[in-house]
C-alpha atoms as a PDB file:
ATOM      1  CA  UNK A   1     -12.133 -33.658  -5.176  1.00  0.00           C
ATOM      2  CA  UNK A   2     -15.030 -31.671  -5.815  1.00  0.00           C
ATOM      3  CA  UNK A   3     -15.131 -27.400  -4.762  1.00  0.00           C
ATOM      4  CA  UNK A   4     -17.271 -28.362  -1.162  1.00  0.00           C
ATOM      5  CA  UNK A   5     -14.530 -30.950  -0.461  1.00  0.00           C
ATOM      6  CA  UNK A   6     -11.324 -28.533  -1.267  1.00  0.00           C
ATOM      7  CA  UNK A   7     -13.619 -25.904   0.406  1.00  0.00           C
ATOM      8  CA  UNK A   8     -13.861 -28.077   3.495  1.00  0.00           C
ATOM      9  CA  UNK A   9     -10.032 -29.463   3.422  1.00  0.00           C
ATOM     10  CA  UNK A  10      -8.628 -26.124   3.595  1.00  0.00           C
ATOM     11  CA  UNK A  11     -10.556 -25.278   6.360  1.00  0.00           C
ATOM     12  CA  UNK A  12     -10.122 -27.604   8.864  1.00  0.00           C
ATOM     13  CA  UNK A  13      -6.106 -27.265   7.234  1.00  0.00           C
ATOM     14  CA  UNK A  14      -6.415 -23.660   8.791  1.00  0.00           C
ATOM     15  CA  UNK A  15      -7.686 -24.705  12.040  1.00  0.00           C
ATOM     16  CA  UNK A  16      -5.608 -27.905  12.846  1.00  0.00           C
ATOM     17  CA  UNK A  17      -2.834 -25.114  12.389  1.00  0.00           C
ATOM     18  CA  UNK A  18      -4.446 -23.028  15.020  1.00  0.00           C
ATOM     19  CA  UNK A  19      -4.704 -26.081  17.025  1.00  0.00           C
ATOM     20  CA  UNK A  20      -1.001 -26.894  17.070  1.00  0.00           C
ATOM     21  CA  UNK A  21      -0.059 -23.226  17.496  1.00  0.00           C
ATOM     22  CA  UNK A  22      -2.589 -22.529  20.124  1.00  0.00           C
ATOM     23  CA  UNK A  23      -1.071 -25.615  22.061  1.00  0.00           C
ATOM     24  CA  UNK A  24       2.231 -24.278  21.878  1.00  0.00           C
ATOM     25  CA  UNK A  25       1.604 -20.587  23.339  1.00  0.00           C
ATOM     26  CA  UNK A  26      -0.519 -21.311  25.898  1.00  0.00           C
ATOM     27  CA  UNK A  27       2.060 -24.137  26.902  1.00  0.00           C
ATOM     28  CA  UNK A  28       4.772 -21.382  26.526  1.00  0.00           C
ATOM     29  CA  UNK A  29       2.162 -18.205  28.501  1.00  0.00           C
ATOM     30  CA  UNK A  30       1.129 -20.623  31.385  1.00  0.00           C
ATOM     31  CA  UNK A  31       5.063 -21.520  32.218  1.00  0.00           C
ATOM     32  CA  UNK A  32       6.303 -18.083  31.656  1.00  0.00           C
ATOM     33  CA  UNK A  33       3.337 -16.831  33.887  1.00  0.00           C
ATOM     34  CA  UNK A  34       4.136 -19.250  36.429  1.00  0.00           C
ATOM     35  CA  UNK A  35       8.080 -18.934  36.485  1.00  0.00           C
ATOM     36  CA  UNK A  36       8.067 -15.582  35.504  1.00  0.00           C
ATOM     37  CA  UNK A  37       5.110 -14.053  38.348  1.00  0.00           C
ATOM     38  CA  UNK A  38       3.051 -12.513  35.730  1.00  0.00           C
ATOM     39  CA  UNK A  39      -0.718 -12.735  36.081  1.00  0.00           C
ATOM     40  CA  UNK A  40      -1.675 -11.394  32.944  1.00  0.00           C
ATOM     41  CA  UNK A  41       0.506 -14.058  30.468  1.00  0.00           C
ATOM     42  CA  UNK A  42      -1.128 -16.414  32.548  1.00  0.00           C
ATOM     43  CA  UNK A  43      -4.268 -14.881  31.945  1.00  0.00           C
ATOM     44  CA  UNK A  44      -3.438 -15.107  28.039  1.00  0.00           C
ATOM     45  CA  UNK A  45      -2.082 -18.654  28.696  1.00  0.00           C
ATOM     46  CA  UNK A  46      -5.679 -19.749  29.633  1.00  0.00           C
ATOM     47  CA  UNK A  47      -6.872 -17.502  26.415  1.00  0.00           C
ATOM     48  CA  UNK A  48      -5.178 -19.645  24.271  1.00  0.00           C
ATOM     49  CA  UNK A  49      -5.726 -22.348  26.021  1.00  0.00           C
ATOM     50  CA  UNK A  50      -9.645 -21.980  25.410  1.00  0.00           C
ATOM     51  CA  UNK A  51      -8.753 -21.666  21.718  1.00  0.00           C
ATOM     52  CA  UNK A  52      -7.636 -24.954  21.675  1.00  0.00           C
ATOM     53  CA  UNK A  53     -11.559 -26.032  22.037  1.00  0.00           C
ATOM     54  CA  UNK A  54     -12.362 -22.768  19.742  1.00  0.00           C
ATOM     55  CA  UNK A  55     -10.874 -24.153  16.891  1.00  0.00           C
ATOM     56  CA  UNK A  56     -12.403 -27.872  17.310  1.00  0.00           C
ATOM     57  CA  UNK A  57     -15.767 -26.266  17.304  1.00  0.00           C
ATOM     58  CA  UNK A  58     -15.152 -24.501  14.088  1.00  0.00           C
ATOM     59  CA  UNK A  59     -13.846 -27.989  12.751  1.00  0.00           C
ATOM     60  CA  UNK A  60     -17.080 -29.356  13.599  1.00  0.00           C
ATOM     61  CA  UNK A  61     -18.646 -26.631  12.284  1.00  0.00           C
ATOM     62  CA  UNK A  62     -17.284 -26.579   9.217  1.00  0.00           C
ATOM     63  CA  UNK A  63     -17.314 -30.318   8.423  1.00  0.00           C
ATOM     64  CA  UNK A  64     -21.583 -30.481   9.416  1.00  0.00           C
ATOM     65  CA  UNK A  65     -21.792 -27.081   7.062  1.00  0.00           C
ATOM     66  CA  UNK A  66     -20.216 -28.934   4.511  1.00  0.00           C
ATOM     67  CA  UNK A  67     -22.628 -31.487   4.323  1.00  0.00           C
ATOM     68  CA  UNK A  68     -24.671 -31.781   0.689  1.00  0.00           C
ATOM     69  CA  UNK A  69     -28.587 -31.753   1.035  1.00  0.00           C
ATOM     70  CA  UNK A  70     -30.822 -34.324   2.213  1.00  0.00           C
ATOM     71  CA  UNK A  71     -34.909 -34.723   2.316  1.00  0.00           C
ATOM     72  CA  UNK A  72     -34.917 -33.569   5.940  1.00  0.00           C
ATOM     73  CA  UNK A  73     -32.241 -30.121   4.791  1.00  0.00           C
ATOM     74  CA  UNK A  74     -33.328 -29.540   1.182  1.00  0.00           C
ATOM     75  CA  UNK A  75     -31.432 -26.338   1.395  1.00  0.00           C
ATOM     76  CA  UNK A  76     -28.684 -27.503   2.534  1.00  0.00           C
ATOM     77  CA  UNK A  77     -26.685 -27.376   5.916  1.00  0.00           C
ATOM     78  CA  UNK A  78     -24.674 -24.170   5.355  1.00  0.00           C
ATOM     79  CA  UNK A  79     -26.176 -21.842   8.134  1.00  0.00           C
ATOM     80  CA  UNK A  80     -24.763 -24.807  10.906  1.00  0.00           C
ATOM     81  CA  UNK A  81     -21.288 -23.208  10.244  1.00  0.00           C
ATOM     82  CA  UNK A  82     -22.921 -19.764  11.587  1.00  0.00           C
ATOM     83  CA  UNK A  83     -24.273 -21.839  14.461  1.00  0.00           C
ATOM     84  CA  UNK A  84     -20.323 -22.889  15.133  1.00  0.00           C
ATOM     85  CA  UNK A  85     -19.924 -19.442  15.366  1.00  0.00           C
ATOM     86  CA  UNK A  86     -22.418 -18.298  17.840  1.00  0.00           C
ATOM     87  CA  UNK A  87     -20.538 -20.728  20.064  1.00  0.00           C
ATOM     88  CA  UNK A  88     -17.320 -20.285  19.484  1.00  0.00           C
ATOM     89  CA  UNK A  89     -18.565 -15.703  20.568  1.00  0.00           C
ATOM     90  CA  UNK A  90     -19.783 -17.682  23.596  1.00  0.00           C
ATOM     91  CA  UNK A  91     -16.687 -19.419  24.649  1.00  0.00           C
ATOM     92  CA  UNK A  92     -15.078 -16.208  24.101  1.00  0.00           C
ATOM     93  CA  UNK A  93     -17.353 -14.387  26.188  1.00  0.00           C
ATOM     94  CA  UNK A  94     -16.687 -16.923  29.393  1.00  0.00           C
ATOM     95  CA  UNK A  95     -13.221 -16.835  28.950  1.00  0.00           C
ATOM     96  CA  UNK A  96     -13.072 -13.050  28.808  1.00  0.00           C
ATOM     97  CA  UNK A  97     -15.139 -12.839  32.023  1.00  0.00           C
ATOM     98  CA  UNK A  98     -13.491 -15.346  34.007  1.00  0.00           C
ATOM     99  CA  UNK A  99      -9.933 -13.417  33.081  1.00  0.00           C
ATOM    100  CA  UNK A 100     -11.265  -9.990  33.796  1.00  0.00           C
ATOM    101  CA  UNK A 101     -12.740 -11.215  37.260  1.00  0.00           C
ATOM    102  CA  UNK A 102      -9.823 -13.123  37.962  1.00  0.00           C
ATOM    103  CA  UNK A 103      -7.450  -9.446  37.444  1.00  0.00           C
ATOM    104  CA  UNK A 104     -10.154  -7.354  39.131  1.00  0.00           C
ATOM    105  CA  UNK A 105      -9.975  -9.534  42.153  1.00  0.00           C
ATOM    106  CA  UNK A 106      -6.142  -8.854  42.657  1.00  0.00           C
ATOM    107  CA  UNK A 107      -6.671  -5.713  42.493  1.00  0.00           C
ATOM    108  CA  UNK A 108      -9.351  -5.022  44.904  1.00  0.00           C
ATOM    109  CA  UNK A 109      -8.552  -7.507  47.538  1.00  0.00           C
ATOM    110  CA  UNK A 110      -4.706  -8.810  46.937  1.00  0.00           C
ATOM    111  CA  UNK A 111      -3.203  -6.049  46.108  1.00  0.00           C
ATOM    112  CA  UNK A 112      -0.278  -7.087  48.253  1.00  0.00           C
ATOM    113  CA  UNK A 113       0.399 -10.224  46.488  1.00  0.00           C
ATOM    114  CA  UNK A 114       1.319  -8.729  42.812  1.00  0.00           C
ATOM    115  CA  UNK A 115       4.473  -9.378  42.481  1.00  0.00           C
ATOM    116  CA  UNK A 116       7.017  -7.667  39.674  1.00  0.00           C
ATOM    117  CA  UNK A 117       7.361 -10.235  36.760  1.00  0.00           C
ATOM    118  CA  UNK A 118      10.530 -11.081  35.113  1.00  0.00           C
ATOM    119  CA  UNK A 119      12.244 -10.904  32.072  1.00  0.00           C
ATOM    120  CA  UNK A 120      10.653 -14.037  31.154  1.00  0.00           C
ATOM    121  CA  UNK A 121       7.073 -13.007  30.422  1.00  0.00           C
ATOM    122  CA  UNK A 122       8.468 -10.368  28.030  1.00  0.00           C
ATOM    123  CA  UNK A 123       9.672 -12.387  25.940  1.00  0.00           C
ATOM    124  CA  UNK A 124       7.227 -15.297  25.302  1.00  0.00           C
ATOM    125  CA  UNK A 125       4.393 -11.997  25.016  1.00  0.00           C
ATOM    126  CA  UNK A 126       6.346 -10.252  21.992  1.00  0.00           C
ATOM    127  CA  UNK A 127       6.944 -13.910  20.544  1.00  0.00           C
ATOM    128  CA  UNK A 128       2.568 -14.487  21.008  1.00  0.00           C
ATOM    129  CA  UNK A 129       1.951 -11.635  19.376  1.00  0.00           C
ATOM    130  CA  UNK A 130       4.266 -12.392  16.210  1.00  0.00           C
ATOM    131  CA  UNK A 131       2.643 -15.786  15.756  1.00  0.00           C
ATOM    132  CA  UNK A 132      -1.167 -14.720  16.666  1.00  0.00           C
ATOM    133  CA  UNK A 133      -0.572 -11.351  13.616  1.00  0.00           C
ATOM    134  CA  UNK A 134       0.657 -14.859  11.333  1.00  0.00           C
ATOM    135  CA  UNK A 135      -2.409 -16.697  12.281  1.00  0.00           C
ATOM    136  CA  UNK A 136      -4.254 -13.911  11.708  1.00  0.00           C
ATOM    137  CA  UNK A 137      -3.566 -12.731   8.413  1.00  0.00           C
ATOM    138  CA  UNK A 138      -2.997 -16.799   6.930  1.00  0.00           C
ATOM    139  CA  UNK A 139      -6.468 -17.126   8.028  1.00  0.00           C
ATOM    140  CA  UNK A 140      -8.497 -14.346   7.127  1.00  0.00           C
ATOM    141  CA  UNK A 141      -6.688 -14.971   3.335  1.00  0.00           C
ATOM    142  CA  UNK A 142      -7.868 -18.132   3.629  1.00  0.00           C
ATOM    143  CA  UNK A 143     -11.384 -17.420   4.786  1.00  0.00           C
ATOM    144  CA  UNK A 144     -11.630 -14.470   1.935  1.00  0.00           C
ATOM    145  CA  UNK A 145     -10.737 -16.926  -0.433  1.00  0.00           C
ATOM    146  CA  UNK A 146     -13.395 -20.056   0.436  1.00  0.00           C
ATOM    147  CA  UNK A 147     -15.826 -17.507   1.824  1.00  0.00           C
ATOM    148  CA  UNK A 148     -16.258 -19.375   5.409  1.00  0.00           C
ATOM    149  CA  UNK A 149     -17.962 -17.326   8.422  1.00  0.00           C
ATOM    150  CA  UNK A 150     -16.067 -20.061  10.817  1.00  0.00           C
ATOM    151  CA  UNK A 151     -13.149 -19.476   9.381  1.00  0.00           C
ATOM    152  CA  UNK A 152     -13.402 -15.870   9.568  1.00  0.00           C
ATOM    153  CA  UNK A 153     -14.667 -15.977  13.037  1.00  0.00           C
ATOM    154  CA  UNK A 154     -11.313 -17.960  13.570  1.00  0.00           C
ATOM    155  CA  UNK A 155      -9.115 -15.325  12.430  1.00  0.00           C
ATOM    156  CA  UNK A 156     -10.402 -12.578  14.690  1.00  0.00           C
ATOM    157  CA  UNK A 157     -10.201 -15.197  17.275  1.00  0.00           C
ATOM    158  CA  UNK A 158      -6.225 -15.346  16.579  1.00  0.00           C
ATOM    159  CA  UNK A 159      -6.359 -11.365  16.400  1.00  0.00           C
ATOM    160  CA  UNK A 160      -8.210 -10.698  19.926  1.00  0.00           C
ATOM    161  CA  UNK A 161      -5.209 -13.148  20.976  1.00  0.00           C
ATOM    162  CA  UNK A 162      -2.926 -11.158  19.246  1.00  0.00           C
ATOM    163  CA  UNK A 163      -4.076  -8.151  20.862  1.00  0.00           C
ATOM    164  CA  UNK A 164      -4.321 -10.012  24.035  1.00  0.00           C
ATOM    165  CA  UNK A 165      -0.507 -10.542  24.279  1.00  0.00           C
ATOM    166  CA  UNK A 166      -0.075  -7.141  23.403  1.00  0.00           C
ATOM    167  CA  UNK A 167      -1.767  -5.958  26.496  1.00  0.00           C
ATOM    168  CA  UNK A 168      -0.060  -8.866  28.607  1.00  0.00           C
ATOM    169  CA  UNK A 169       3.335  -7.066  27.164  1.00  0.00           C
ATOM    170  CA  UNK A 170       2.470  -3.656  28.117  1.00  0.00           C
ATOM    171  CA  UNK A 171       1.290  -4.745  31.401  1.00  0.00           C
ATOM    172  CA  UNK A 172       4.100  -6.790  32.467  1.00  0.00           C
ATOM    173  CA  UNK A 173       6.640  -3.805  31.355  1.00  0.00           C
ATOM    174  CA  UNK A 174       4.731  -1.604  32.998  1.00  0.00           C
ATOM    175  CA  UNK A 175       4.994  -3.780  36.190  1.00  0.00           C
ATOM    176  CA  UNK A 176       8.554  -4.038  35.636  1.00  0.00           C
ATOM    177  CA  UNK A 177       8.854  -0.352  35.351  1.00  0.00           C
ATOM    178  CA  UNK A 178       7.702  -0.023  38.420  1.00  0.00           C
ATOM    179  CA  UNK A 179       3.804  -0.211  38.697  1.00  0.00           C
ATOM    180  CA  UNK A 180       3.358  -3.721  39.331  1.00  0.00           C
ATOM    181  CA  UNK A 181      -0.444  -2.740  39.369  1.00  0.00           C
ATOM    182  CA  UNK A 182      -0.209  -2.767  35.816  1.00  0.00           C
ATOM    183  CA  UNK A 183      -0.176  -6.704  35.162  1.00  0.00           C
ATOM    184  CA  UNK A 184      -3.394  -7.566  36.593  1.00  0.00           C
ATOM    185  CA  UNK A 185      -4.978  -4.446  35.212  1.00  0.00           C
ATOM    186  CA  UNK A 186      -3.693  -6.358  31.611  1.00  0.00           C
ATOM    187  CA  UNK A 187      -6.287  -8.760  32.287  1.00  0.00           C
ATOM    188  CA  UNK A 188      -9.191  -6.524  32.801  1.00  0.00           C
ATOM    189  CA  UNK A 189      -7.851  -5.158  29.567  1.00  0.00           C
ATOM    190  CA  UNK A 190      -7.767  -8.406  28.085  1.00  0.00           C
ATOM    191  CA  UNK A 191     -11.134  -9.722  28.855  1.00  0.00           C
ATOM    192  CA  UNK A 192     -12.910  -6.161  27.409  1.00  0.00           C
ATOM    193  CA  UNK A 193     -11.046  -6.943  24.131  1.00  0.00           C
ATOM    194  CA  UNK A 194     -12.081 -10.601  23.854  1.00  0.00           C
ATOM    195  CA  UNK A 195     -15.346  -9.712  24.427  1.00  0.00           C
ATOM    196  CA  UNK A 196     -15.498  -7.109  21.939  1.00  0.00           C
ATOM    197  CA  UNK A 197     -13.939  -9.886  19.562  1.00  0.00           C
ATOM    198  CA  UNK A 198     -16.814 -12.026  20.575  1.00  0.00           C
ATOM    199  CA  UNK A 199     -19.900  -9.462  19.663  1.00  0.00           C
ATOM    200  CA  UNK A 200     -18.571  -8.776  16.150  1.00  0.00           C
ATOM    201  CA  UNK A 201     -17.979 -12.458  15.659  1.00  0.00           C
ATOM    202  CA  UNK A 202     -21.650 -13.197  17.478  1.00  0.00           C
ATOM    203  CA  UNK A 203     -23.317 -10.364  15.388  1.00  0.00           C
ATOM    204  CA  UNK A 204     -22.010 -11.414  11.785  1.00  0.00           C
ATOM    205  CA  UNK A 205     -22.908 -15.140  12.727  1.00  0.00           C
ATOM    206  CA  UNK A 206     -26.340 -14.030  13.492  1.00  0.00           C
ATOM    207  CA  UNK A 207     -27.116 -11.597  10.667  1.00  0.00           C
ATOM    208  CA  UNK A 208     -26.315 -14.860   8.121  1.00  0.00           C
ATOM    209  CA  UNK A 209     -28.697 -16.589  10.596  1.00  0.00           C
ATOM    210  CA  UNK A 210     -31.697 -14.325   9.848  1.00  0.00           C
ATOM    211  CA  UNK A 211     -31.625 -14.456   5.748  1.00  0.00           C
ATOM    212  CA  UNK A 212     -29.445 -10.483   5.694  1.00  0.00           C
ATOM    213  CA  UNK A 213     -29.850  -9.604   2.647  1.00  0.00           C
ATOM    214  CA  UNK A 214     -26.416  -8.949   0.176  1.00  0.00           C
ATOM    215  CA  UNK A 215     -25.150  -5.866   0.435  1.00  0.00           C
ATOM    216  CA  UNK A 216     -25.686  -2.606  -1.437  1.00  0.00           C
ATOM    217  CA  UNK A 217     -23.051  -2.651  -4.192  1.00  0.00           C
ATOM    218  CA  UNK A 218     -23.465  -6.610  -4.907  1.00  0.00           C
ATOM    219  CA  UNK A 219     -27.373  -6.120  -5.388  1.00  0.00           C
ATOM    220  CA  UNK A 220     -26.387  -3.181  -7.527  1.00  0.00           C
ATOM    221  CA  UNK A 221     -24.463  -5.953  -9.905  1.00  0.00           C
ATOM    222  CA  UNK A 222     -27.351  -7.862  -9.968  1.00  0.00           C
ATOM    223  CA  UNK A 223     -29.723  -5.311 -11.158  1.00  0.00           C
ATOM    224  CA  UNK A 224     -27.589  -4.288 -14.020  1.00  0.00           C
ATOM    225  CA  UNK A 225     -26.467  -8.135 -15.164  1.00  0.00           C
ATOM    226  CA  UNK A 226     -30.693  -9.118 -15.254  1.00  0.00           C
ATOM    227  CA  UNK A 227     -32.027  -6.000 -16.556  1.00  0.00           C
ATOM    228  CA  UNK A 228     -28.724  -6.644 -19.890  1.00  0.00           C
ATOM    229  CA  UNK A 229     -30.326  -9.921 -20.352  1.00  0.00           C
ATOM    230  CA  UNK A 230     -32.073  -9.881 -23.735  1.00  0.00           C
ATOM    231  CA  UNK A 231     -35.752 -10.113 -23.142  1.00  0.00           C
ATOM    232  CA  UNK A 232     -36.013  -8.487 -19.743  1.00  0.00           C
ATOM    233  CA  UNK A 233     -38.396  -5.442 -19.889  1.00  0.00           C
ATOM    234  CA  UNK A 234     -38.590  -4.931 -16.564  1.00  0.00           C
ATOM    235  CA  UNK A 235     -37.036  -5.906 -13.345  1.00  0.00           C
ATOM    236  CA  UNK A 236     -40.214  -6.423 -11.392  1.00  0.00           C
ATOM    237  CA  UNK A 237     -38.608  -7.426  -8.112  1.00  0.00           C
ATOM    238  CA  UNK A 238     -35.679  -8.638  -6.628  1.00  0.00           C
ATOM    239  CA  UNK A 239     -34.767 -10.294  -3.128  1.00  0.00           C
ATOM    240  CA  UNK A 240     -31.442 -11.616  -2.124  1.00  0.00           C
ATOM    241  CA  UNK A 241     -30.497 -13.954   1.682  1.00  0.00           C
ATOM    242  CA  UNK A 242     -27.949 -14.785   2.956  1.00  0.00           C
ATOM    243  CA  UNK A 243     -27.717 -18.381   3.849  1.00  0.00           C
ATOM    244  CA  UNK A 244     -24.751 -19.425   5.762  1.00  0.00           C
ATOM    245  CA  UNK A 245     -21.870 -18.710   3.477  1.00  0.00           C
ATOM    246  CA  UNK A 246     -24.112 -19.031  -0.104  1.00  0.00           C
ATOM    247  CA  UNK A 247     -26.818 -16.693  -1.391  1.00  0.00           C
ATOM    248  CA  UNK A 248     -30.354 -17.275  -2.543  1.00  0.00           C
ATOM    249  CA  UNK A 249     -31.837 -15.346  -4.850  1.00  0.00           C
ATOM    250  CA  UNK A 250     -35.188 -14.584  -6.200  1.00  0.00           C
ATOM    251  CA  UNK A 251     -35.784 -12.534  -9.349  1.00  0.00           C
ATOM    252  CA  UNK A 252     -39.190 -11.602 -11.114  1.00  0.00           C
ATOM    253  CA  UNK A 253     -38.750 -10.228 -14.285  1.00  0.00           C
ATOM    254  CA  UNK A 254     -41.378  -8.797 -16.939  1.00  0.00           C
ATOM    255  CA  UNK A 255     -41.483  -9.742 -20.764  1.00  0.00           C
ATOM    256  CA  UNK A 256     -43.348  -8.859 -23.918  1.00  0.00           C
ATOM    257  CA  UNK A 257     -46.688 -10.460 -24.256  1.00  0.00           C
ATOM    258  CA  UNK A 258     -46.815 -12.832 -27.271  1.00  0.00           C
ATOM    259  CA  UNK A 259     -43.697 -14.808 -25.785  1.00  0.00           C
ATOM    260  CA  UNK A 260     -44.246 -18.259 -26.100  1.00  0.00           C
ATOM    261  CA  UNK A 261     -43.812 -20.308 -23.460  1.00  0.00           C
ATOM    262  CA  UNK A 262     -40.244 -21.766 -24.659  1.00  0.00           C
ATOM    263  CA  UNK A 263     -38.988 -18.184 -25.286  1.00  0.00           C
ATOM    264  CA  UNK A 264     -39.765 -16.883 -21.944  1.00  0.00           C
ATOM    265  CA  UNK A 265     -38.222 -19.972 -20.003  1.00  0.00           C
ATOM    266  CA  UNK A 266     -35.220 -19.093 -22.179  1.00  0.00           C
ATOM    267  CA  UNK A 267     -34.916 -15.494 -20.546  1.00  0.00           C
ATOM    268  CA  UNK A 268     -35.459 -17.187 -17.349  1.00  0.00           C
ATOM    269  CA  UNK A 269     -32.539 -19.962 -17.856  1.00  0.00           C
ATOM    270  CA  UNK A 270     -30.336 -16.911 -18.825  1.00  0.00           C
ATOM    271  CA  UNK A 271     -30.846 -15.059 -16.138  1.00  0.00           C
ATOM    272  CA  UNK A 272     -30.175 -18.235 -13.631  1.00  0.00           C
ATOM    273  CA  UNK A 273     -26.833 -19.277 -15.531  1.00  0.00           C
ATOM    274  CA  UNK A 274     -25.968 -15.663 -15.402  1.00  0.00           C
ATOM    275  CA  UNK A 275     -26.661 -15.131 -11.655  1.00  0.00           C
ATOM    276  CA  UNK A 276     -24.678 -18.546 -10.782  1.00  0.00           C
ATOM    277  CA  UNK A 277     -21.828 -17.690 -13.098  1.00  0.00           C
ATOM    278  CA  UNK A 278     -21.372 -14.141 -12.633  1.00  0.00           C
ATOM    279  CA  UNK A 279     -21.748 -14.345  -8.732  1.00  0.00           C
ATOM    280  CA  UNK A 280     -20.088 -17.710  -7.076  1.00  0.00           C
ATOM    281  CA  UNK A 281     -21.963 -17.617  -3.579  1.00  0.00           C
ATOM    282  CA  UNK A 282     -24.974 -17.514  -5.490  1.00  0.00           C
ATOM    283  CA  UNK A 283     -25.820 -21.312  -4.704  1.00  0.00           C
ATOM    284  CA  UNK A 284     -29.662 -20.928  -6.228  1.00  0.00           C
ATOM    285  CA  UNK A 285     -31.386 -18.009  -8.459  1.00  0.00           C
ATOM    286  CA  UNK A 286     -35.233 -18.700  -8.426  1.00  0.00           C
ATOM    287  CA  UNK A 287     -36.922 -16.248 -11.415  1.00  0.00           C
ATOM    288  CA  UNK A 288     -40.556 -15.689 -11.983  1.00  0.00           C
ATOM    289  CA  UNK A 289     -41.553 -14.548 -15.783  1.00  0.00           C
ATOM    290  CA  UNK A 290     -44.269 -11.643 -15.239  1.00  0.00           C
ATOM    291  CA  UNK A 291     -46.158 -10.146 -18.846  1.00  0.00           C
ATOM    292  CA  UNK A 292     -45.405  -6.555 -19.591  1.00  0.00           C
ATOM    293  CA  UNK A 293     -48.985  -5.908 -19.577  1.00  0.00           C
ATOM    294  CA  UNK A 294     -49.333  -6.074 -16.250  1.00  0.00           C
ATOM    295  CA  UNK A 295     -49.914  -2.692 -14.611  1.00  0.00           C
ATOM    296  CA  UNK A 296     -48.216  -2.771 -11.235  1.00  0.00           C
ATOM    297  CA  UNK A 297     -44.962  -3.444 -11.282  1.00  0.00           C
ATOM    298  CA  UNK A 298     -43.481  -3.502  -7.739  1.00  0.00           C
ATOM    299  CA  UNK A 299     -40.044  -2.963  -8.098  1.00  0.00           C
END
């Protein structure tokens, strides 16, 4: 089994895992909502519910990411992962506002039907948020280590849950304390912090859409590994994207005049093995040979 294929196992490991866990809880919200007379677990219970779907698009995602190039994707198929993504903020965005609607309607025109929850609702909140912080951190190891945006995406996912259940909690204590106003107020609360979940997800999705360049202290690297290469003069110019979860990268060096031809493709070759080596989501390192002689050098 080849890195892509380990790469893509372990992924779709992580989110059958969400699946089965996602299944549970919002089995476990929907019935404690119901039994127990709290709108805002039930509110959760459809939260997790949606996640269900969540994590089968980042399956798909993941799996058409993975795919090595063709003729009609010479650069491969890495940026459909961000695409999985995008929709996965969406789903999150329609689920928030449905939940916040829903708990902003009780409010302003049932008030007289919240009712005081039970113990019940408690208790299956405290457990959501134990296994949502697990989900959480298993994930975003796992989606530090095999560098996936999906992945990623899926972790916060299973944090705005976690943070979900945390405002069910407060808001069904709070209605058992005595302010029963509380519960469906959890669900406005809810949907503003699945939304929020679903811009950052949305805008780091996007920004690997639109070749974002590597950041600051990684392009540093770069600079100092090229210009150590023996036979760089110059670093000229260089230009780094983002694509998907690799990195392209395009390098133009300058080097003495009398060079011959075999010399200077050696600098070149050193500089690509070093840039593939030294950086491993550096899936291709284009570099253009420039002659010292030349007066304008750009970079």
């Amino acid at each position: 089994m080849d890195i892509a294929d380990k790469r893509e196992h372990e992924a779709v490991r992580v989110s059958l895992y969400g699946v089965i866990s996602n299944i549970i809880l919002a089995a476990l919200k929907c019935g404690a909502g119901v039994l127990g007379q709290s709108s805002a677990l039930i509110s959760d219970g459809i939260h997790s519910a949606s996640d269900v779907f969540a994590n089968f698009i980042v399956i798909a995602g993941i799996k058409v990411s993975s795919r090595a190039e063709d003729a009609g994707h010479p650069y491969g198929h890495e940026r459909l992962e961000c695409v999985a993504s995008i929709v996965l903020a969406v789903v999150l965005i329609l689920t928030g506002l449905a939940i916040g609607y829903e708990g902003l309607h009780k409010i302003l025109h049932e008030p007289e039907t919240i009712a005081v929850p039970s113990l019940l609702p408690l208790i299956v909140a405290a457990i959501s948020v134990l296994v949502k912080e697990i989900m959480f951190w298993y994930c975003r190891s796992v989606a530090l280590r095999i560098n996936s945006d999906a992945v990623m995406a899926d972790a916060w996912h299973h944090r705005s849950d976690s943070l979900s259940s945390i405002g069910g909690f407060i808001g069904v204590l709070g209605a058992r304390m005595g302010y029963p106003v509380l519960d469906p107020l959890a669900s406005i609360v809810i949907c503003l912090l699945i939304i929020y979940s679903a811009y950052e997800i949305f805008k780091s999705a996007v920004d690997k859409m639109v070749d974002h360049g590597c950041d600051e202290a990684t392009t540093t690297k770069m600079k100092t590994i090229i210009t150590s290469i023996a036979g760089v003069e110059h670093l000229d110019r260089l230009q780094t994207r983002i694509f998907g979860n690799r990195i392209f990268v395009d390098v133009e060096v300058s080097v003495a005049d009398d060079l011959t031809v075999v010399e200077a493709h050696r600098i070149a070759e050193n500089i690509h093995v070093a840039m593939e080596k030294d950086f491993g989501l550096v899936k291709h390192c284009m570099v253009h040979i420039n002659p010292l002689s030349e007066v304008n050098h750009d970079f």
